[in-house]
C-alpha atoms as a PDB file:
ATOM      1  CA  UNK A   1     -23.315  22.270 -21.646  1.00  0.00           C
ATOM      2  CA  UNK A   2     -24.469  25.937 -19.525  1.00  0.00           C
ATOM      3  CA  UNK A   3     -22.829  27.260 -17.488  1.00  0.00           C
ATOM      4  CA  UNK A   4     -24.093  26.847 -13.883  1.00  0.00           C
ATOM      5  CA  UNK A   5     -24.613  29.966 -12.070  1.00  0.00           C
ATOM      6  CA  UNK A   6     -22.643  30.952  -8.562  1.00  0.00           C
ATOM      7  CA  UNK A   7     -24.110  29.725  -5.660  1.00  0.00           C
ATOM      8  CA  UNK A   8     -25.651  32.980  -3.845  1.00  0.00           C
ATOM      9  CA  UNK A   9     -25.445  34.045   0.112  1.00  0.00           C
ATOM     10  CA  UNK A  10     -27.775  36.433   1.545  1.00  0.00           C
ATOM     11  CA  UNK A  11     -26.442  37.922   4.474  1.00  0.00           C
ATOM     12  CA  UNK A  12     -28.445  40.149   7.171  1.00  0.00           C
ATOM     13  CA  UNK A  13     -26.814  43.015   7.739  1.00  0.00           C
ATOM     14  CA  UNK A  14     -27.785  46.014  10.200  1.00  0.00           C
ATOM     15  CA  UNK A  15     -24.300  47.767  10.992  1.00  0.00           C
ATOM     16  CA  UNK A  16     -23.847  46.258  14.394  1.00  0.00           C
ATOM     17  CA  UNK A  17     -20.735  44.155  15.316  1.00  0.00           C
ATOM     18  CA  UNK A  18     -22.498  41.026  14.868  1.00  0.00           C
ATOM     19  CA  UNK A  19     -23.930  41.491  11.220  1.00  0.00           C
ATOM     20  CA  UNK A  20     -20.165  42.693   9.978  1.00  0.00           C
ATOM     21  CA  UNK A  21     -18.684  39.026  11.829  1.00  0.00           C
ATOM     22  CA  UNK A  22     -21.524  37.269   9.595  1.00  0.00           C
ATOM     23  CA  UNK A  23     -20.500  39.519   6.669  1.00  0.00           C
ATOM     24  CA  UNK A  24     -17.133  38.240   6.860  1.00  0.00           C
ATOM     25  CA  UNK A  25     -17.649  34.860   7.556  1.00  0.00           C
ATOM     26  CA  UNK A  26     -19.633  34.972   4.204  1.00  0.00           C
ATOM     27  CA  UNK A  27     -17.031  36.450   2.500  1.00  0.00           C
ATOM     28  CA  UNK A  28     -14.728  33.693   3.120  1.00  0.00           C
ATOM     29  CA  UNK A  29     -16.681  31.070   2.781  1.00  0.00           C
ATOM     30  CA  UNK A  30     -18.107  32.587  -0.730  1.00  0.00           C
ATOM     31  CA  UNK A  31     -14.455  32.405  -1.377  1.00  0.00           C
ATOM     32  CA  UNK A  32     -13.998  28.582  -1.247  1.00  0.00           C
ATOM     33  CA  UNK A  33     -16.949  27.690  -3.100  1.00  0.00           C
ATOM     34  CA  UNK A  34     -16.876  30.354  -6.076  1.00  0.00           C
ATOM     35  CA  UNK A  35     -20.210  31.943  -4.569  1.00  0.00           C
ATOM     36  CA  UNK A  36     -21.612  35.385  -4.764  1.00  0.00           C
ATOM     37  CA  UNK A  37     -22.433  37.208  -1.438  1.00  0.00           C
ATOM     38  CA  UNK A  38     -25.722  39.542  -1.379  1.00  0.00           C
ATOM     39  CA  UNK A  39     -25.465  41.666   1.671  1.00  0.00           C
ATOM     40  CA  UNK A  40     -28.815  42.856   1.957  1.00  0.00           C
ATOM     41  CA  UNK A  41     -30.346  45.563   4.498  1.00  0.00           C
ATOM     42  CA  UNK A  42     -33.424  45.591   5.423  1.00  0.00           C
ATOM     43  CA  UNK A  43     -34.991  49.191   7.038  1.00  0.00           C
ATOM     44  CA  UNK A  44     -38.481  50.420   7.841  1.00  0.00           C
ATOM     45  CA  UNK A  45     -39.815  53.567   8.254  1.00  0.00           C
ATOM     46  CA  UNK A  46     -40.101  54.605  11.789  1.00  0.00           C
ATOM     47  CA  UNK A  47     -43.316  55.436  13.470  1.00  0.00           C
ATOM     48  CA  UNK A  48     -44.408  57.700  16.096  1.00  0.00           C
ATOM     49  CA  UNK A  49     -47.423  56.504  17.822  1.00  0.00           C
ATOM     50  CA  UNK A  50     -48.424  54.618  14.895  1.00  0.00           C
ATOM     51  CA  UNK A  51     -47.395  57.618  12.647  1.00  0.00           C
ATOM     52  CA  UNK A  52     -44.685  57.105  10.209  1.00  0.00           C
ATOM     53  CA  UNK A  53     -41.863  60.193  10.606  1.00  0.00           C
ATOM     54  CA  UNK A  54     -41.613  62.145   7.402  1.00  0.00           C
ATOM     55  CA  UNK A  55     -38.073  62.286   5.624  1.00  0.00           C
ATOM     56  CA  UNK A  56     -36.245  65.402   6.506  1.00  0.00           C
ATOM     57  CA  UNK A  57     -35.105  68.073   3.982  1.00  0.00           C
ATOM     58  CA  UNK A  58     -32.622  66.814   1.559  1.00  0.00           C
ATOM     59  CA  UNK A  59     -32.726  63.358   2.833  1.00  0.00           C
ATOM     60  CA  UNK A  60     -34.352  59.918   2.769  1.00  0.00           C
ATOM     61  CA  UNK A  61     -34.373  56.609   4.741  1.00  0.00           C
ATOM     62  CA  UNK A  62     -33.949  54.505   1.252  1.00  0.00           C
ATOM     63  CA  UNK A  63     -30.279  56.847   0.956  1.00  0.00           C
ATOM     64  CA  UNK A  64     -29.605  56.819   4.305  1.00  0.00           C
ATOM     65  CA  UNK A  65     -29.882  52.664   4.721  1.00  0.00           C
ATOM     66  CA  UNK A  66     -27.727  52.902   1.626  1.00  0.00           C
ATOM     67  CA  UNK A  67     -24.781  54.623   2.695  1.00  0.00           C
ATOM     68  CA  UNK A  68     -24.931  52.406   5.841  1.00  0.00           C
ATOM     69  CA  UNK A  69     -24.895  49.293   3.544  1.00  0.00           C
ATOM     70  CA  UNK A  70     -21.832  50.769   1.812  1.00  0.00           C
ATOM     71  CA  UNK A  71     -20.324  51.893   4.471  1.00  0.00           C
ATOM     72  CA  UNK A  72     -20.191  48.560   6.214  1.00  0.00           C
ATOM     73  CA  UNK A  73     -19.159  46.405   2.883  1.00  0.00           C
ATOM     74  CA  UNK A  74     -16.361  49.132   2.575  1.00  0.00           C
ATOM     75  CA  UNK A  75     -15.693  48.441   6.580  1.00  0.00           C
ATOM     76  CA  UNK A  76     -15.638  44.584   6.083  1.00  0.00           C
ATOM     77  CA  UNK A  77     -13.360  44.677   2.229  1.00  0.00           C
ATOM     78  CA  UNK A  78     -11.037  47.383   3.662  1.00  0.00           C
ATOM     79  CA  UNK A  79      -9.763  47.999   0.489  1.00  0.00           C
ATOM     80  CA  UNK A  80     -10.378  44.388  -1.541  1.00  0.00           C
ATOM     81  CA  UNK A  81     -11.301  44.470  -4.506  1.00  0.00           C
ATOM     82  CA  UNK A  82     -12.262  40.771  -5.640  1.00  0.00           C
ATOM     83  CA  UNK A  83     -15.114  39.867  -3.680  1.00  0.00           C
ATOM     84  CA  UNK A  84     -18.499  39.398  -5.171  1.00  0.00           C
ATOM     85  CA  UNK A  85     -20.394  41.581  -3.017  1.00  0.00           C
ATOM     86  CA  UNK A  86     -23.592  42.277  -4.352  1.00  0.00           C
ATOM     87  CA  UNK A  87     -25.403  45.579  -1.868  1.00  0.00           C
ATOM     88  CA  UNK A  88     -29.221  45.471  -1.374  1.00  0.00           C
ATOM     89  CA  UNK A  89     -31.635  47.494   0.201  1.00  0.00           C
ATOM     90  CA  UNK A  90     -35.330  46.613   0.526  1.00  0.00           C
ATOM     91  CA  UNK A  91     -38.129  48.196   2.514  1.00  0.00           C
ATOM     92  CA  UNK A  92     -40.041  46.140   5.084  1.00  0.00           C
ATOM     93  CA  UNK A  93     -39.527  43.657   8.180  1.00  0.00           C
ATOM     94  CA  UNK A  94     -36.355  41.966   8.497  1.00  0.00           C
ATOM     95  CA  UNK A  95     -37.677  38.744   9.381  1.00  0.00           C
ATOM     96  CA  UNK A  96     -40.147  38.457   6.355  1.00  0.00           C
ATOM     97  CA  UNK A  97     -37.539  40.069   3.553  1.00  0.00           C
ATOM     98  CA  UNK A  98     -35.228  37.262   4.845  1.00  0.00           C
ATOM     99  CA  UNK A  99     -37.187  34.635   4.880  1.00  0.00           C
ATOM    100  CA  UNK A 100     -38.240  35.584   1.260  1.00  0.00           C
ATOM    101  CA  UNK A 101     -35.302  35.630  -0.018  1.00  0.00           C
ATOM    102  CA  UNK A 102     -34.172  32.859   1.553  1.00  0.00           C
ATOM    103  CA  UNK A 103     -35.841  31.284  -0.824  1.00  0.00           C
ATOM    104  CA  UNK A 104     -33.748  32.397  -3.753  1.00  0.00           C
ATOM    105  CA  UNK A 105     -30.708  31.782  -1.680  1.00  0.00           C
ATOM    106  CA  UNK A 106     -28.384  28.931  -1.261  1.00  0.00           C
ATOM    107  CA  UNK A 107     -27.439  29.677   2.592  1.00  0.00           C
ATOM    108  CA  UNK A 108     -28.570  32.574   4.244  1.00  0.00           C
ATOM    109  CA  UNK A 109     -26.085  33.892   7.011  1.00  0.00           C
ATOM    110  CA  UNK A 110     -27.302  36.065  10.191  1.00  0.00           C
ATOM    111  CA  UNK A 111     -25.536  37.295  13.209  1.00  0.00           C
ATOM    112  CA  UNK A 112     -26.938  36.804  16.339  1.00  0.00           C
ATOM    113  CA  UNK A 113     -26.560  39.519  18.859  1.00  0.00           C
ATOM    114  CA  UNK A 114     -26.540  37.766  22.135  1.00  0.00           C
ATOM    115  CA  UNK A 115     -28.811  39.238  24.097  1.00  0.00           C
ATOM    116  CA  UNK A 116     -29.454  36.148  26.211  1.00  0.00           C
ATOM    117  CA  UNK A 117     -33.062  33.786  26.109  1.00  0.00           C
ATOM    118  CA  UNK A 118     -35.030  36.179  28.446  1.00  0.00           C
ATOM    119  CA  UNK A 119     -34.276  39.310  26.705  1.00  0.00           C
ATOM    120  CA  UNK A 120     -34.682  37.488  23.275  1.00  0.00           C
ATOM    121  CA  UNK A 121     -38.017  35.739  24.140  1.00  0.00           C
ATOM    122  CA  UNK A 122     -39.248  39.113  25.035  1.00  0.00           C
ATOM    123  CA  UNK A 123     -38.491  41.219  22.449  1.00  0.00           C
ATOM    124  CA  UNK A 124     -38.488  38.831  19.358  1.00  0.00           C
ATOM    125  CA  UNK A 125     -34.934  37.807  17.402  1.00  0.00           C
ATOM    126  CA  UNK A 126     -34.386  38.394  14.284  1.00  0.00           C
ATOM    127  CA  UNK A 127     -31.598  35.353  13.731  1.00  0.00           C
ATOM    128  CA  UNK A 128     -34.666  32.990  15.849  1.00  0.00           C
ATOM    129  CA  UNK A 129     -37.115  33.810  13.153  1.00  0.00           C
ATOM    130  CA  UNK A 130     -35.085  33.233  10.300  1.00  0.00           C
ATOM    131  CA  UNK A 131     -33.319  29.615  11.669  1.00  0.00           C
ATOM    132  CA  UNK A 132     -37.218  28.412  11.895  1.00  0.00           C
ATOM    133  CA  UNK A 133     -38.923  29.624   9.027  1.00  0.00           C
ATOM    134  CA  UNK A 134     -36.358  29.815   6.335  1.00  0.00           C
ATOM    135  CA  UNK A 135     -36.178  27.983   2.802  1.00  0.00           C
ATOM    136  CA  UNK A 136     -32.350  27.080   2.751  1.00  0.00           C
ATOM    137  CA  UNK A 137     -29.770  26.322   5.269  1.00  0.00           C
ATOM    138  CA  UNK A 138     -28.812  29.131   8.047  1.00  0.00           C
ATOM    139  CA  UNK A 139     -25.519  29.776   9.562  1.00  0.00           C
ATOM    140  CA  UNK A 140     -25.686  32.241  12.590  1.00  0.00           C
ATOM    141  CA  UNK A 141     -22.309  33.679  13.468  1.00  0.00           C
ATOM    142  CA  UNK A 142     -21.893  34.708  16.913  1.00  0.00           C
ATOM    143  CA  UNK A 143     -19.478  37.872  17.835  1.00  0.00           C
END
């Protein structure tokens, strides 16, 4: 008999309010069913008029979108040790990255920032895209 691997949660996060709520809901839930959590931020280079913005001196957006990573995990554990909280950074567009790995995922958890249909119809939604296009069940947590 193998041993079956740990269900796995992907969770969106992008340091606002919303994405830490999702983070925790995770969290717990990972806790009742033995599962792993894989916080995963996803960060593009900006552009300027179609140019992308060079890294300064002594620093890079991969590092940067990092520490923010960490620094929310840290911000959401405040101090626990236990969970299975797996960091991950990739380079690209949200909506794509999660959908990908959505399909490697056994729930994939967003937060959804509110911003009301008008506003969300207009500029595109992140949480939208991913609760129509991706491979395994979505929970979006609302702040």
């Amino acid at each position: 008999m193998t041993e079956q691997e740990p269900e796995r949660i992907v969770v969106a996060i992008d340091g606002s309010p919303t994405s830490l709520d999702a983070l925790r809901w995770a969290i717990d839930h990972a806790d009742r069913l033995g599962a792993v959590v894989e916080a995963l931020h996803v960060w593009q280079i900006p552009n300027i008029y179609g140019t992308p913005v060079p890294d300064l001196p002594g620093e890079s957006f991969e590092d940067t979108a990092k520490r923010s990573l960490q620094g929310s995990i840290t911000e959401v554990l405040g101090g626990r040790t236990d969970a299975p909280v797996e960091a991950v950074t990739r380079q690209g567009y949200a909506p794509k990255i999660l959908v990908e790995r959505s399909k490697t995922a056994d729930l994939l958890v967003v937060g959804s920032r509110g911003r009301g249909a008008l506003a969300g119809t207009l500029l595109g939604s992140v949480s939208l895209h991913c609760v129509t296009h991706a491979a395994c069940p979505v929970v979006l947590v609302r702040g």
